[in-house]
C-alpha atoms as a PDB file:
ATOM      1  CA  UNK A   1       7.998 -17.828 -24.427  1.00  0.00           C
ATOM      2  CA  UNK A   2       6.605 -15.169 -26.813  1.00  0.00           C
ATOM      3  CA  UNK A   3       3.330 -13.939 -25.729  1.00  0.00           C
ATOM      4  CA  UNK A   4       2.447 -12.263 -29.220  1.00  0.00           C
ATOM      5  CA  UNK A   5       2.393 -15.756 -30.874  1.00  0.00           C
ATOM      6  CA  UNK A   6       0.903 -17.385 -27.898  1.00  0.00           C
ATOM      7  CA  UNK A   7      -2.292 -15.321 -27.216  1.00  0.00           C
ATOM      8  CA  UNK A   8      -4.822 -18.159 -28.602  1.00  0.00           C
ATOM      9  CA  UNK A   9      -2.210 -21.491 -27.738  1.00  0.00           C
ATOM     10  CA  UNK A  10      -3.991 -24.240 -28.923  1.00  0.00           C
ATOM     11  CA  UNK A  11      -2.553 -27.689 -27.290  1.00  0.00           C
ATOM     12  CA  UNK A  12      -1.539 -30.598 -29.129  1.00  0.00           C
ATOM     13  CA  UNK A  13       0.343 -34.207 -28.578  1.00  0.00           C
ATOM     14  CA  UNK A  14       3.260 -33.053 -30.442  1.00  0.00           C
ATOM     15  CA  UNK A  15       6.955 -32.891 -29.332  1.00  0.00           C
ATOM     16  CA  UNK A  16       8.068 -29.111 -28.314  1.00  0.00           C
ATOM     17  CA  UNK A  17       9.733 -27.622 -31.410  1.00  0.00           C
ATOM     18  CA  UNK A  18      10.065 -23.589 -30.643  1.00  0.00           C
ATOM     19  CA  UNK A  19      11.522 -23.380 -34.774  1.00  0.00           C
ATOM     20  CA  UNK A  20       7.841 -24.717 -36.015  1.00  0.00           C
ATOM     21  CA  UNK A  21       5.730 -22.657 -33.135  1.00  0.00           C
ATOM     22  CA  UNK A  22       5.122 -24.983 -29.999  1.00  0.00           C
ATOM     23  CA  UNK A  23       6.556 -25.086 -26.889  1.00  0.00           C
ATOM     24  CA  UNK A  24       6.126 -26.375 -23.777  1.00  0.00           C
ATOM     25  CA  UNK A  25       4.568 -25.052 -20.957  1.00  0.00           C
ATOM     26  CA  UNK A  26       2.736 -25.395 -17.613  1.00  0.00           C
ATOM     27  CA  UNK A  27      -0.653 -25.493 -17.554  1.00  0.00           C
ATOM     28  CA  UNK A  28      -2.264 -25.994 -13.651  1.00  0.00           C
ATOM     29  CA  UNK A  29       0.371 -27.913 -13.168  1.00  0.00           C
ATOM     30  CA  UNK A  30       0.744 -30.375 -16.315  1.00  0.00           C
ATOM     31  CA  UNK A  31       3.049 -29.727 -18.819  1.00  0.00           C
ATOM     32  CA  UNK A  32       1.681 -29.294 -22.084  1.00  0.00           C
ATOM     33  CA  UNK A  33       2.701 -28.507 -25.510  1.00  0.00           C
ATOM     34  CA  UNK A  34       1.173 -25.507 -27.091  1.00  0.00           C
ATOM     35  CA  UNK A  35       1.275 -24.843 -30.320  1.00  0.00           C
ATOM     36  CA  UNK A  36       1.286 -20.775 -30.961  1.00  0.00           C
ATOM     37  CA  UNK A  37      -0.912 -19.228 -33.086  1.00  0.00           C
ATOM     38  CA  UNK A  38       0.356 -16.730 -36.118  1.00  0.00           C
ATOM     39  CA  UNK A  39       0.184 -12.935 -36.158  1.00  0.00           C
ATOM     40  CA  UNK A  40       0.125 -12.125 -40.315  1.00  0.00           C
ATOM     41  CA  UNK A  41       1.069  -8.495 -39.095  1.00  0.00           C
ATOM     42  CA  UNK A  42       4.657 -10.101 -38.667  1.00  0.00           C
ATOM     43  CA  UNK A  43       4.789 -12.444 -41.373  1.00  0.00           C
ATOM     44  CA  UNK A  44       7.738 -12.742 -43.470  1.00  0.00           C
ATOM     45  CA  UNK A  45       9.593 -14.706 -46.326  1.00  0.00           C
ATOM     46  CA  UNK A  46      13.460 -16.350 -46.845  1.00  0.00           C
ATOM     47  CA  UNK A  47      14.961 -17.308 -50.164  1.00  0.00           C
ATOM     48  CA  UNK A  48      17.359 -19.699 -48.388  1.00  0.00           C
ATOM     49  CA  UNK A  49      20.297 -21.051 -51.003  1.00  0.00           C
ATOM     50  CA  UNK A  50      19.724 -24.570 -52.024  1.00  0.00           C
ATOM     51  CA  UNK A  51      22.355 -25.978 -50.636  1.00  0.00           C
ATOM     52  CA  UNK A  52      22.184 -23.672 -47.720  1.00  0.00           C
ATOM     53  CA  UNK A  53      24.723 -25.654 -45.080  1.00  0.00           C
ATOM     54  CA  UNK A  54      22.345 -27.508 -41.887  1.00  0.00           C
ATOM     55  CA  UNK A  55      19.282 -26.973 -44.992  1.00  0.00           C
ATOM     56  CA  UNK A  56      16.410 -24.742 -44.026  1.00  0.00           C
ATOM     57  CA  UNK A  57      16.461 -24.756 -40.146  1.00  0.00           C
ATOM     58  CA  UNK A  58      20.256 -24.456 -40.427  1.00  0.00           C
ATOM     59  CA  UNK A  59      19.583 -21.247 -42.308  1.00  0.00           C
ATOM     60  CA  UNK A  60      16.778 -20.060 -39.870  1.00  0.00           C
ATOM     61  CA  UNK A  61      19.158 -20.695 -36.627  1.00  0.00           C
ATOM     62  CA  UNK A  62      21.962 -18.991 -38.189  1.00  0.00           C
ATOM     63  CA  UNK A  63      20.405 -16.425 -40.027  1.00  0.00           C
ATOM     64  CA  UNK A  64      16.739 -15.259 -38.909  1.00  0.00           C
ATOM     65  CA  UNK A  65      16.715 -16.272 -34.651  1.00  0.00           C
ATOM     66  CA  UNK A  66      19.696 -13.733 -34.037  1.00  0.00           C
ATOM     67  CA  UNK A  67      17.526 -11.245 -35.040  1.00  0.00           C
ATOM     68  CA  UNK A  68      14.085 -12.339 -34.200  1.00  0.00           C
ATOM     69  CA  UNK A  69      14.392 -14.725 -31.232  1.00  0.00           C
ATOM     70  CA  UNK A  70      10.657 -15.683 -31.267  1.00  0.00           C
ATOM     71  CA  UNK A  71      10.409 -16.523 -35.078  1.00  0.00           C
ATOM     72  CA  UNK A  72       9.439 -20.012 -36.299  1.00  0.00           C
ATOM     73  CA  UNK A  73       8.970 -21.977 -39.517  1.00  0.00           C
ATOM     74  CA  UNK A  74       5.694 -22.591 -40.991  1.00  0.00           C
ATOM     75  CA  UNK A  75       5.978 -25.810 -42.545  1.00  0.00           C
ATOM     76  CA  UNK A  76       2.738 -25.347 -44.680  1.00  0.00           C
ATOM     77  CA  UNK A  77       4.217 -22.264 -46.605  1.00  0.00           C
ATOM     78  CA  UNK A  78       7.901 -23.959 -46.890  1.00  0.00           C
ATOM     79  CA  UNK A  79       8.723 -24.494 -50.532  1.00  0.00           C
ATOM     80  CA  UNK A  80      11.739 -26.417 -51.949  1.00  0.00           C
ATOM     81  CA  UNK A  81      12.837 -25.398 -55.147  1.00  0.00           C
ATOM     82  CA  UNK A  82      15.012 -23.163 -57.356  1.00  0.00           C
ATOM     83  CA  UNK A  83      15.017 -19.776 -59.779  1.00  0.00           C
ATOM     84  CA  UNK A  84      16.655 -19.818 -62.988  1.00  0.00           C
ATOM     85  CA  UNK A  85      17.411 -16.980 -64.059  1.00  0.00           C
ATOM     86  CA  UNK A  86      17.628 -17.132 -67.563  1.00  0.00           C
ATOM     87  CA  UNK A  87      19.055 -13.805 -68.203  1.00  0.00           C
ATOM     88  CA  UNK A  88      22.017 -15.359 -66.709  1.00  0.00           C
ATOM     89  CA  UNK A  89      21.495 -18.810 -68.908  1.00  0.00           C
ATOM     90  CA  UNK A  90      20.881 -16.960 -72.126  1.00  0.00           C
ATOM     91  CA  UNK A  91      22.710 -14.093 -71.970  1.00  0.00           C
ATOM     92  CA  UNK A  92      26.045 -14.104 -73.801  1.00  0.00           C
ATOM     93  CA  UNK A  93      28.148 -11.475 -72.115  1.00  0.00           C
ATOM     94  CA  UNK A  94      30.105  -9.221 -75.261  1.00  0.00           C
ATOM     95  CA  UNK A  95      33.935  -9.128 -75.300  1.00  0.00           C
ATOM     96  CA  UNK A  96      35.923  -6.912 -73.412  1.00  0.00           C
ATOM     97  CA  UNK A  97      37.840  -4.261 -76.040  1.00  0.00           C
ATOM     98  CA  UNK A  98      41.710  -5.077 -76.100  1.00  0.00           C
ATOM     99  CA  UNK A  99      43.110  -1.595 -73.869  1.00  0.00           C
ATOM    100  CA  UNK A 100      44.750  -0.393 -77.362  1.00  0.00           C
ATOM    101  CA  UNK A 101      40.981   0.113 -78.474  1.00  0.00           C
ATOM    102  CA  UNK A 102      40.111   2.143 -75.678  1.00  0.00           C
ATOM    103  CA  UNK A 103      42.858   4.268 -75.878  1.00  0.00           C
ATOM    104  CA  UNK A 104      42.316   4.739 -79.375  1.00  0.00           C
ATOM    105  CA  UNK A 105      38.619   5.933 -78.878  1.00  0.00           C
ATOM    106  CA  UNK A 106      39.633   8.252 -76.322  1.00  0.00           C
ATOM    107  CA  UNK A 107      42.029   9.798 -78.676  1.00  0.00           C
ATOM    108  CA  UNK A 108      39.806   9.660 -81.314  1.00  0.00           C
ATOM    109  CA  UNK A 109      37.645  11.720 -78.572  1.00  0.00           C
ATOM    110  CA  UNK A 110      40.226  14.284 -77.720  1.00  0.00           C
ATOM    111  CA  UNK A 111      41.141  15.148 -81.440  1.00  0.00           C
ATOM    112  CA  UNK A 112      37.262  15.639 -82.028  1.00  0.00           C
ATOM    113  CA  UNK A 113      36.703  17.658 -79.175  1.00  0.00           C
ATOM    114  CA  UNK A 114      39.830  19.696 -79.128  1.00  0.00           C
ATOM    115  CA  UNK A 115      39.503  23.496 -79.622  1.00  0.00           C
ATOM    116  CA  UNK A 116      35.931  23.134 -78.786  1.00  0.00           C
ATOM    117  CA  UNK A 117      36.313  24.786 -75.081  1.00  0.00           C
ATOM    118  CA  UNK A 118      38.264  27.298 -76.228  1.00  0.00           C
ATOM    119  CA  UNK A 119      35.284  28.404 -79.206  1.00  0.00           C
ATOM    120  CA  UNK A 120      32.440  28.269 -76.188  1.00  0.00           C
ATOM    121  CA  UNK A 121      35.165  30.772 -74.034  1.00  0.00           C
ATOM    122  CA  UNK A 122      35.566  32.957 -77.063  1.00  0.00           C
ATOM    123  CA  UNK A 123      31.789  32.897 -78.098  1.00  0.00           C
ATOM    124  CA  UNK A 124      30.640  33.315 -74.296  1.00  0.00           C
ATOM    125  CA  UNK A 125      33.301  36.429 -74.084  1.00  0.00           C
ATOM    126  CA  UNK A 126      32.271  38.014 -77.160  1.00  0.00           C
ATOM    127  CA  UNK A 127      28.413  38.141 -75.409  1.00  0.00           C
ATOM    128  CA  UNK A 128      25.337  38.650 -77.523  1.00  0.00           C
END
């Protein structure tokens, strides 16, 4: 049971559920469910795919409580929904250039640029 999130346990009638912050435990002999109370020092986010396989606590299991054994879901902050990014909607990607281009250019390239090494040797030899 994580003490951090348990220092102020409030109990409650609820079912133990350790992925939404209660657990079980003994009080003077009675068990009770305690619900744990959050520390916003070690509060974090998920963008969890839509489709995410097992949904949200499928995600969490797989993905967050290998990490972070004592983490839970706040229910209140969950939000189901979806980004669009329109810069991938809107965007029209531009043509590749055929390979012949390309070669062309860098031909094109080499012709303009030829003798040019050889005139900065010559000027930097010839010094100022």
């Amino acid at each position: 049971m994580p003490t951090l999130l348990l220092s102020s346990p409030t109990c409650t009638s609820a079912q133990p559920d350790p992925l939404h912050r209660r657990w079980q435990v003994e009080v003077e002999g009675k068990k009770q469910v305690v619900e744990g109370k959050p520390d916003t020092d070690l509060r974090d986010t998920e963008q969890i795919p839509l489709l995410a396989e097992g949904g949200i606590e499928g995600f969490f299991q797989r993905e967050v409580l290998p990490y972070v054994r004592d983490a839970w879901i706040d229910e209140s902050g969950t939000k189901i929904g979806f980004d669009i990014s329109f810069t991938r909607c809107s965007a029209e990607p531009e043509p590749l250039h055929r390979l012949a281009e390309i070669r062309g250019g860098i031909e094109a390239l080499e012709q303009e640029t030829s003798g040019l090494l050889q005139q900065v040797l010559v000027d930097v030899s010839s010094g100022p």
